[in-house]
Protein backbone atom coordinates (compact mmCIF):
# COMPACT_ATOMS: atom_id res chain seq x y z
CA UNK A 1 -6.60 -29.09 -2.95
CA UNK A 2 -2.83 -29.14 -1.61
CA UNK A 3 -0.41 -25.96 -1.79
CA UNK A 4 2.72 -25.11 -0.71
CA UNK A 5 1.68 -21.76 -0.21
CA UNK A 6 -1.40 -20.17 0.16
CA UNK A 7 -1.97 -16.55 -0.95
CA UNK A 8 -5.48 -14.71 0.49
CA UNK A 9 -5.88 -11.58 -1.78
CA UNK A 10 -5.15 -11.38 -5.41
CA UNK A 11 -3.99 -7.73 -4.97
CA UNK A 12 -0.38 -6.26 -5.38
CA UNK A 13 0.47 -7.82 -2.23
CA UNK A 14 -1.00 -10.69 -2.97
CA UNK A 15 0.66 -10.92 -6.45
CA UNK A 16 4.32 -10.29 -5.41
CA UNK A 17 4.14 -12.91 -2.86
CA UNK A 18 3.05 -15.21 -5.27
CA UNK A 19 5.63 -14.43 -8.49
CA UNK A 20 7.93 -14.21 -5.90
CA UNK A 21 7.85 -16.95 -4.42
CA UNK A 22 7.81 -18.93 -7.72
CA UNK A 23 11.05 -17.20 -8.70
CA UNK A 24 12.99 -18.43 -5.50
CA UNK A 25 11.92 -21.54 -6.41
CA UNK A 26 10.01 -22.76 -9.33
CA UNK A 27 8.38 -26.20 -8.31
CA UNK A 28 6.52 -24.42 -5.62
CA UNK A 29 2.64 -24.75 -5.58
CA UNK A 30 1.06 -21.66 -5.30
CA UNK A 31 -2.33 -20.93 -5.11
CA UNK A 32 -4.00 -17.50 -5.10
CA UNK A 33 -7.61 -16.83 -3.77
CA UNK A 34 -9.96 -13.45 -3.90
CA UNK A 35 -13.54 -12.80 -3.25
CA UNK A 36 -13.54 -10.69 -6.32
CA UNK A 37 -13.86 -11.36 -9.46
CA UNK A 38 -11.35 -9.16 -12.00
CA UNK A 39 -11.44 -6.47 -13.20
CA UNK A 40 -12.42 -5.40 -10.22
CA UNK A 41 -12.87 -1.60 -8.62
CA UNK A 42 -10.25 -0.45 -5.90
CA UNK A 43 -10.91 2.96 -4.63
CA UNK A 44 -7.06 4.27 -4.49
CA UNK A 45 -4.96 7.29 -5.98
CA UNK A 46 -3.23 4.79 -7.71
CA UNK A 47 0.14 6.86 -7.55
CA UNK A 48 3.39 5.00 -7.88
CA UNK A 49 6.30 6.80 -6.14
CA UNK A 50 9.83 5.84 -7.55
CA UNK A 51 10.16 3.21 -4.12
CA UNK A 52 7.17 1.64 -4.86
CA UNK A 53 8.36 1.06 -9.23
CA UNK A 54 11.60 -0.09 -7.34
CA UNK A 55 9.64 -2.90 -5.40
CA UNK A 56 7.59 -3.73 -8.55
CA UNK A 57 10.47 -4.75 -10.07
CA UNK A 58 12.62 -7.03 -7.16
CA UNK A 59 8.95 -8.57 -7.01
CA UNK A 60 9.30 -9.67 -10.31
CA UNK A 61 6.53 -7.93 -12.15
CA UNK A 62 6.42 -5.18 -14.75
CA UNK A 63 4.32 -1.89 -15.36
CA UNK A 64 2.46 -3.10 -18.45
CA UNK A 65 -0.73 -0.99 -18.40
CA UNK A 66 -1.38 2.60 -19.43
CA UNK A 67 0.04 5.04 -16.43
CA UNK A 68 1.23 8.87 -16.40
CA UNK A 69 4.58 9.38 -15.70
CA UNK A 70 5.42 12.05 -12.99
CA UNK A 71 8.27 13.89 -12.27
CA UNK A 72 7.12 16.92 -9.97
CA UNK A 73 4.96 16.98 -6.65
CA UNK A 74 3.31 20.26 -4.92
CA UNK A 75 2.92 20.38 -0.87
CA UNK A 76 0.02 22.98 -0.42
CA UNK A 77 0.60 23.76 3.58
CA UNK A 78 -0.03 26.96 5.21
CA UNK A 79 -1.53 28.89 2.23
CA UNK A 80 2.08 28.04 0.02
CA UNK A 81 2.44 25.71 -2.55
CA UNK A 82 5.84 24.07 -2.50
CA UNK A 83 7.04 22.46 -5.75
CA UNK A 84 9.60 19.88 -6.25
CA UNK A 85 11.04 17.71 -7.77
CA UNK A 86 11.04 13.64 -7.60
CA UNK A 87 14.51 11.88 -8.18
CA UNK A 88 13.14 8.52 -8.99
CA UNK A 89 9.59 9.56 -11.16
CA UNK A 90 6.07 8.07 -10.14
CA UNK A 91 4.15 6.07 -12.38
CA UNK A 92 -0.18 6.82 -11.59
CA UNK A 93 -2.07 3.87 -12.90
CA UNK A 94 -5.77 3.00 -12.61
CA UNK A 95 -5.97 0.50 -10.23
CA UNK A 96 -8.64 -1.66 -11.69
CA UNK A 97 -6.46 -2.16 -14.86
CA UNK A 98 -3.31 -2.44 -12.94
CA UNK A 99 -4.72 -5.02 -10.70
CA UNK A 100 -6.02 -6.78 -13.68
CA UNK A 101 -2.53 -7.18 -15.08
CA UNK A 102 -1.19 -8.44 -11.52
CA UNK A 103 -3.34 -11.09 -11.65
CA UNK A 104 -2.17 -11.97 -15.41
CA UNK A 105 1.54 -11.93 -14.53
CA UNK A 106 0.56 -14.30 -11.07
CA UNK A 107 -0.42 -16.71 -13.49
CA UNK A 108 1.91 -16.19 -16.24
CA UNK A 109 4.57 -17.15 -13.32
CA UNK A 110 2.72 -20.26 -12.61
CA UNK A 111 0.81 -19.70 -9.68
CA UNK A 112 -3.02 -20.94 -9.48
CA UNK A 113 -5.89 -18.05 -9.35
CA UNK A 114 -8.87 -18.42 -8.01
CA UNK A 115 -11.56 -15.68 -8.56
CA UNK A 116 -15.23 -15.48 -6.18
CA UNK A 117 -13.50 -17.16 -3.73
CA UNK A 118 -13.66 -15.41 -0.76
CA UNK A 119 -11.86 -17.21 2.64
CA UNK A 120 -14.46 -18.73 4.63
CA UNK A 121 -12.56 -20.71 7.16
CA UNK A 122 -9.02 -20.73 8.47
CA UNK A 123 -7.34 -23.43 10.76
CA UNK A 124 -3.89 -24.04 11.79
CA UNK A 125 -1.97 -26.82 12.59
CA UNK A 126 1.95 -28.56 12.93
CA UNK A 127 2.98 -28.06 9.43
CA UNK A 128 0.38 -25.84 8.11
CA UNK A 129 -3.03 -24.89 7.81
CA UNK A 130 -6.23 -25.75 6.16
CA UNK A 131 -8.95 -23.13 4.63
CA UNK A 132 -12.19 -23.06 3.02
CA UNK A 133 -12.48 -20.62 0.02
CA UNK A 134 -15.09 -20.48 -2.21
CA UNK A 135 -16.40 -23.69 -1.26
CA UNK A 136 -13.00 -25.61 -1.61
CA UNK A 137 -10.59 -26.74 0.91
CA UNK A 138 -7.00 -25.76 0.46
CA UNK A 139 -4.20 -27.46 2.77
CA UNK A 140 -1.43 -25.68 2.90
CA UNK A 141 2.38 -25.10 4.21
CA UNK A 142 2.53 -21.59 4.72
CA UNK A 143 -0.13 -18.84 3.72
CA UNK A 144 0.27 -14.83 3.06
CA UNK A 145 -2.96 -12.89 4.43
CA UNK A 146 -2.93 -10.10 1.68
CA UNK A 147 -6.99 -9.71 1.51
CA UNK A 148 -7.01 -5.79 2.64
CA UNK A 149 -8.15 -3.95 4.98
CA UNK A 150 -11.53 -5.43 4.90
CA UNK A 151 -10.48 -8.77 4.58
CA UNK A 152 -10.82 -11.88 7.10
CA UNK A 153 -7.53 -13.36 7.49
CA UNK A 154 -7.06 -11.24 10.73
CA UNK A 155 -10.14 -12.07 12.47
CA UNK A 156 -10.22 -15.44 11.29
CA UNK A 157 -6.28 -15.81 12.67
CA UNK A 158 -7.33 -14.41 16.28
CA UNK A 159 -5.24 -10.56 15.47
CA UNK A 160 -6.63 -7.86 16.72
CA UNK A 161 -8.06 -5.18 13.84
CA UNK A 162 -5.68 -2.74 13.68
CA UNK A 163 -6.31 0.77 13.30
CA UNK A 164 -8.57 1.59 10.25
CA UNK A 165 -8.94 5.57 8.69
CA UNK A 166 -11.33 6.32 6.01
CA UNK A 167 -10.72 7.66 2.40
CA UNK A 168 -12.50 8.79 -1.05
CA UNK A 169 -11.80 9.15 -4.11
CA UNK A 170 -13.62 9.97 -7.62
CA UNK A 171 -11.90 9.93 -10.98
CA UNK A 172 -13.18 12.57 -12.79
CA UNK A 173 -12.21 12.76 -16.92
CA UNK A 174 -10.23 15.41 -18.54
CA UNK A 175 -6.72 16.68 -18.58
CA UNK A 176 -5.06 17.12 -15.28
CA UNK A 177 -2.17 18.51 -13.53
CA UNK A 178 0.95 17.17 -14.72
CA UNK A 179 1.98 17.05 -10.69
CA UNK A 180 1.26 15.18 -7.74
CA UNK A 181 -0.82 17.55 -5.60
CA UNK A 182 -1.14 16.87 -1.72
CA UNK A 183 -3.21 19.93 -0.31
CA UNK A 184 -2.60 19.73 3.36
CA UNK A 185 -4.76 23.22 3.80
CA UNK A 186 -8.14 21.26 3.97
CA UNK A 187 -9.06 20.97 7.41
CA UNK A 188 -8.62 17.40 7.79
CA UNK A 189 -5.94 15.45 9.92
CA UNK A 190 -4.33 14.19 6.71
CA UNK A 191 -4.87 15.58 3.20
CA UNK A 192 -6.63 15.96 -0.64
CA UNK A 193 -4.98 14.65 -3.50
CA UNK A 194 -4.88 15.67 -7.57
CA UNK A 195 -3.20 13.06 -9.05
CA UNK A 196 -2.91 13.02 -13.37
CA UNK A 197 -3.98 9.06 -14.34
CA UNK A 198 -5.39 6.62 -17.11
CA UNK A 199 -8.00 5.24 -17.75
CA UNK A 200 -7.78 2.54 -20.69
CA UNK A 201 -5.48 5.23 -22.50
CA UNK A 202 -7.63 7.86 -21.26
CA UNK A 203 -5.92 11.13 -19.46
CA UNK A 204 -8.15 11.21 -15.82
CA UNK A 205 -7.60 12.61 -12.68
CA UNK A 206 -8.33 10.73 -8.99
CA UNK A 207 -9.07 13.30 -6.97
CA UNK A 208 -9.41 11.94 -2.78
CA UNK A 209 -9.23 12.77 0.42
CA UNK A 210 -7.83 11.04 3.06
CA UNK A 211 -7.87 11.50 6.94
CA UNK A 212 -6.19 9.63 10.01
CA UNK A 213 -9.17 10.22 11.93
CA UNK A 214 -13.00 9.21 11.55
CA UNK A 215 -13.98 12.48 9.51
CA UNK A 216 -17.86 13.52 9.32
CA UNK A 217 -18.94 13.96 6.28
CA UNK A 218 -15.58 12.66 4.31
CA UNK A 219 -17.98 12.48 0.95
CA UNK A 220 -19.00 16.14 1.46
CA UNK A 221 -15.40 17.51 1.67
CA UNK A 222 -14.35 15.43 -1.12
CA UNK A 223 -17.00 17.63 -3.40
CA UNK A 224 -16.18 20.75 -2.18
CA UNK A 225 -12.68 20.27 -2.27
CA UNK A 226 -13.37 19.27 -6.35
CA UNK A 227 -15.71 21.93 -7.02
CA UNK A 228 -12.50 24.25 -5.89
CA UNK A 229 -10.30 22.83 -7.78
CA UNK A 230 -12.24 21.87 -10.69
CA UNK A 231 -15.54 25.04 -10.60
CA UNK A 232 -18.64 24.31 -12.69
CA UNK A 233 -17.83 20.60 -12.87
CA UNK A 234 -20.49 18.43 -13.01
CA UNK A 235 -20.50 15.98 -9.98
CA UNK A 236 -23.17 13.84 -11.42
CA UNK A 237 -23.09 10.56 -11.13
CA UNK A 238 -20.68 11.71 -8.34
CA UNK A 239 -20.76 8.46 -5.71
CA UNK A 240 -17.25 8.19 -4.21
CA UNK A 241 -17.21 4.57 -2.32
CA UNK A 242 -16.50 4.17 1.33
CA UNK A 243 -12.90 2.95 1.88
CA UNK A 244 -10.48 2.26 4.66
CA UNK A 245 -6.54 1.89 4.77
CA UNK A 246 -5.50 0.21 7.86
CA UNK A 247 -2.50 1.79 9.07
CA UNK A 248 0.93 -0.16 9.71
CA UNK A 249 1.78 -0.38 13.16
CA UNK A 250 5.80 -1.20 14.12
CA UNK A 251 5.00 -3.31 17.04
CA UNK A 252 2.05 -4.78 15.45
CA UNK A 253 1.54 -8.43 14.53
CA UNK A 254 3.13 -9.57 11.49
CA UNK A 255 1.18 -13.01 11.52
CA UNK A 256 0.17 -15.69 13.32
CA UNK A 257 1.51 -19.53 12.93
CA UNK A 258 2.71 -20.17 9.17
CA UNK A 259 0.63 -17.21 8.25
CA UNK A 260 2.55 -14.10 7.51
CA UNK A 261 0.66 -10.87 6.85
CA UNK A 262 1.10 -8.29 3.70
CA UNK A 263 0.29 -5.51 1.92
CA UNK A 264 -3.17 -3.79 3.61
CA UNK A 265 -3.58 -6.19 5.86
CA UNK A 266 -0.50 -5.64 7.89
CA UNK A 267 -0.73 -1.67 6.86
CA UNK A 268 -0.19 0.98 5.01
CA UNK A 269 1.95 4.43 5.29
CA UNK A 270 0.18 6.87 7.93
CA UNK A 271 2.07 9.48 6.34
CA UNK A 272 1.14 9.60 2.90
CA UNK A 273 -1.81 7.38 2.76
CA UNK A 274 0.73 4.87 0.81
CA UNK A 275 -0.20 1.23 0.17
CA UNK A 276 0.97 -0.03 -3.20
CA UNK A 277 4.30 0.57 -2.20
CA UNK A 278 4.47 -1.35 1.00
CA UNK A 279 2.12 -3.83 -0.71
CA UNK A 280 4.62 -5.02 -2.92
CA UNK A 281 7.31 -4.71 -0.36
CA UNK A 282 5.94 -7.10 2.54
CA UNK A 283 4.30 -9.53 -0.04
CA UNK A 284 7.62 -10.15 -2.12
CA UNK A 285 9.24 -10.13 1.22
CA UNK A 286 6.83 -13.01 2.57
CA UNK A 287 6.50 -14.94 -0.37
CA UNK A 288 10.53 -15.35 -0.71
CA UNK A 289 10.23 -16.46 2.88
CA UNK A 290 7.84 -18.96 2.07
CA UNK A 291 9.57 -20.20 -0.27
CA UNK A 292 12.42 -20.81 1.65
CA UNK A 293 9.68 -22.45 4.28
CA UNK A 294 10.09 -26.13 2.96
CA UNK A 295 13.58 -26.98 4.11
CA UNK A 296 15.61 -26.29 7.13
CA UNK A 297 14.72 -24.72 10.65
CA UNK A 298 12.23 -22.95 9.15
CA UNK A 299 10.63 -27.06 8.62
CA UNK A 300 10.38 -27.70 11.78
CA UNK A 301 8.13 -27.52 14.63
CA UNK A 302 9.54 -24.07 16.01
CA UNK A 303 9.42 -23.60 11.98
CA UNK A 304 6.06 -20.83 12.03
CA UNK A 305 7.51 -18.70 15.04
CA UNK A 306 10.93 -18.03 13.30
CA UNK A 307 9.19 -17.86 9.88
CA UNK A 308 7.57 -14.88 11.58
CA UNK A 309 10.47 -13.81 13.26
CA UNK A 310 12.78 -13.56 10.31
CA UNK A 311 10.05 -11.86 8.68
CA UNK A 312 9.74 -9.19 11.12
CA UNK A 313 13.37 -8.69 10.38
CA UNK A 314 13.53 -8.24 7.33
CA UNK A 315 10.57 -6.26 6.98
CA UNK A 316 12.45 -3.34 10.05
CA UNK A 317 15.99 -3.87 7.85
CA UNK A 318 14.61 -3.17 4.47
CA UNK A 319 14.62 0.47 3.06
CA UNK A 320 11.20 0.73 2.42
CA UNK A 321 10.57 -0.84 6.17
CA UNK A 322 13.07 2.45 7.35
CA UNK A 323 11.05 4.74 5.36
CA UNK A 324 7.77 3.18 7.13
CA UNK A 325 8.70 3.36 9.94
CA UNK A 326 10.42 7.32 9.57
CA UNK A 327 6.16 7.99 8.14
CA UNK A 328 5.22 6.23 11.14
CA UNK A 329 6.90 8.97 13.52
CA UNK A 330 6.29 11.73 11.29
CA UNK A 331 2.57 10.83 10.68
CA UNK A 332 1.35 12.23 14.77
CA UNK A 333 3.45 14.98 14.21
CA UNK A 334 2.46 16.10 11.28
CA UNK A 335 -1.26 15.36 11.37
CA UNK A 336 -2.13 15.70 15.20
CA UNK A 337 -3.39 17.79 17.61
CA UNK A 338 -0.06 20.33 18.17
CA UNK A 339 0.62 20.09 14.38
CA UNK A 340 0.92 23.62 13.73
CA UNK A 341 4.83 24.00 14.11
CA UNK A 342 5.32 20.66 12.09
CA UNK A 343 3.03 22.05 9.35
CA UNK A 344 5.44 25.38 8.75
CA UNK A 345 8.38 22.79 8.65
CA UNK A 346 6.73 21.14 5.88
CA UNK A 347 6.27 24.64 3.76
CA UNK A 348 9.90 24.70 4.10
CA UNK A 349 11.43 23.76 0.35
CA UNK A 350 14.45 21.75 1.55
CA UNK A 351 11.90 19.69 3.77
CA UNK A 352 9.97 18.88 0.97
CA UNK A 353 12.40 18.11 -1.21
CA UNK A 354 13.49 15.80 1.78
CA UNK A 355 10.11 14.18 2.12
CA UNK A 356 9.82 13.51 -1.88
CA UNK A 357 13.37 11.68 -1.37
CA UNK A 358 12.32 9.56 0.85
CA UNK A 359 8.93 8.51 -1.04
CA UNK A 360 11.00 8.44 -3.70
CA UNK A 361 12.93 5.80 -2.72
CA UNK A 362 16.38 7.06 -2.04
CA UNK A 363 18.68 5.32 -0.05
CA UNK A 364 16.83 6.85 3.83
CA UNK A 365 20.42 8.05 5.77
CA UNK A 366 20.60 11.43 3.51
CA UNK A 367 17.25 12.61 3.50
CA UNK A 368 16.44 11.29 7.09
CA UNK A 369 19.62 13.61 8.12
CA UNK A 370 18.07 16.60 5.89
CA UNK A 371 14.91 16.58 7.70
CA UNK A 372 16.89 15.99 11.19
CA UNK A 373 19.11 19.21 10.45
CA UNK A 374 16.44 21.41 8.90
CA UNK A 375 14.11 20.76 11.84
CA UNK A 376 16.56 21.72 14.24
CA UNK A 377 17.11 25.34 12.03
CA UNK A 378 13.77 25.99 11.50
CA UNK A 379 12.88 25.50 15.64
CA UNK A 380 16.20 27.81 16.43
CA UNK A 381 14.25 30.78 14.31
């Protein structure tokens, strides 16, 4: 089998490189492989911000399954909850319907889906590549690794891991809090989460915890932390799955040859635990890339090292890629050893409402500035 471009990972990632890529230019062959077969189950808060609905739609793709629209998010920090308000709403979807519909709209653009087809083998070459999934061989031009934190690509391309931090979640049934609840009071270097959600029209809540450190016993605070907020709820069948995010690091590899990375495979927010967002933002961002691949410099033997130099561009000049990288800085501070004075800051209101700006989307100078000034007040007290 032949492609112009060969997508590893069939999530959001995945699926924006691919529609996008088709949109820049229609005649392209596409092919999209998974290990999984959909629907499939993705342990995730599934939570939306107004950045990530923004990238959705430059990707190409629409919200088309059941979600809970948000318009309010509470900071518990220091013993106060801090409510505010979100500029741009969030949309909370359950991912294994939302991932479903990715996968439709892949194919409704024209792009080639393979299911239980995991990447065996990966070899590159002038001009492109050759891989084994599921049993097949695929020659390609230029490939996005979007396969996830616990994917291959990254091994199989000779990258080095990455750094990988655990998570849980459960969705438990029932009404929920109309807000987006990150409860920074629970002991952990990183947070728990109430989100409201969906579940094939359903109203649900994912409930999680998420830490930037190995945590002992991650399952165990994720049931206390629901019997708290939730008392005399049943936990049984109460299983929460074992998951990872691998966080994005700046000076990180963004590929390897014609390969670029995306989505959880190059990383995810180390602030908020974010990956849908920046998903959608480094696949669409590699598959218009790749699209552009098959003519010009980027053709030609020095083709795959300023493929992955333009896309490192891109990727730092982007406003999502500002607000990653902003998380990136704020993520030690706020979450590491001496993060007692940058937890106060973040009971502050106008910090908050700062911090939902820029996960909201909003253009980064204003709220970046915000935070900058209100910093320097606060450590003047």
């Amino acid at each position: 089998m032949n492609a112009d471009l060969l997508v590893v990972g069939a999530g959001p990632a995945g699926c924006a490189a691919a529609v996008a890529a088709r949109r820049r230019a229609p005649s392209l062959r596409v092919v999209v492989v998974d290990s999984a077969s959909f629907p499939r189950e993705k342990p995730c808060g599934g939570a939306i911000p107004g950045g990530g609905l923004s990238e959705l739609a430059r990707a190409g793709l629409a919200l088309r399954v059941p979600h809970v629209r948000v318009d309010h998010a509470v900071l518990r920090v220091g013993g106060r909850s801090t409510r505010v308000r979100l500029k741009r709403p969030a949309a909370v979807v359950h991912r294994r319907e939302f991932d479903l519909d990715l996968v439709a709209q892949a194919r409704e653009a024209g792009a080639g889906v393979l299911e239980e087809s995991p990447l065996g083998s990966l070899r590159l070459f002038d001009g492109g590549g050759v891989a084994t999934a599921g049993g097949r061989e695929i020659r390609f031009r230029v490939a996005v690794a979007a396969d996830g934190a616990s994917g291959t690509s990254r091994r199989l391309l000779g990258l080095p891991p990455g750094r990988r931090v655990p998570l849980r979640e459960v969705t438990v049934e029932g009404r929920a809090l109309p807000d987006l609840l990150f409860d920074l009071d629970e002991g952990l270097p990183g947070y728990a989460w109430r989100f409201p959600s969906a579940r094939q029209g359903r109203p649900v809540e994912s409930v999680g915890v998420y830490s930037t450190e190995p945590a002992p016993a991650l399952s165990g605070r994720l049931g206390a932390f629901v019997e708290r907020e939730r008392p005399g709820l049943e936990l049984r069948p109460f299983s929460p799955e074992p998951w990872a995010l691998r966080m994005f690091d700046s000076g990180g590899p963004v590929g390897a040859g014609p390969v670029l990375l995306a989505g959880d495979a190059l990383g995810a927010d180390p602030l908020a635990g974010e990956g849908i967002r920046y998903a959608l933002w480094s696949g669409r961002t590699a598959g218009e890339l790749a699209a552009r691949a098959r003519g010009g410099l980027l053709a030609t033997s020095a083709g795959p090292g300023l493929l992955r130099g333009a896309y490192r561009l891109r990727l730092a000049a982007s406003r999502s890629g500002l607000a990653l990288e902003l998380a990136c800085r704020l993520a030690p501070r706020l979450y590491g050893p001496e993060a007692g004075p940058w937890r106060s800051l973040a009971s502050d209101r106008e910090v908050a409402e700062a911090l939902a700006d820029v996960v909201s989307g909003l253009p980064l100078p204003a709220p970046a500035l915000r935070l900058a000034s209100r910093y320097r007040a606060l450590r003047r007290r």
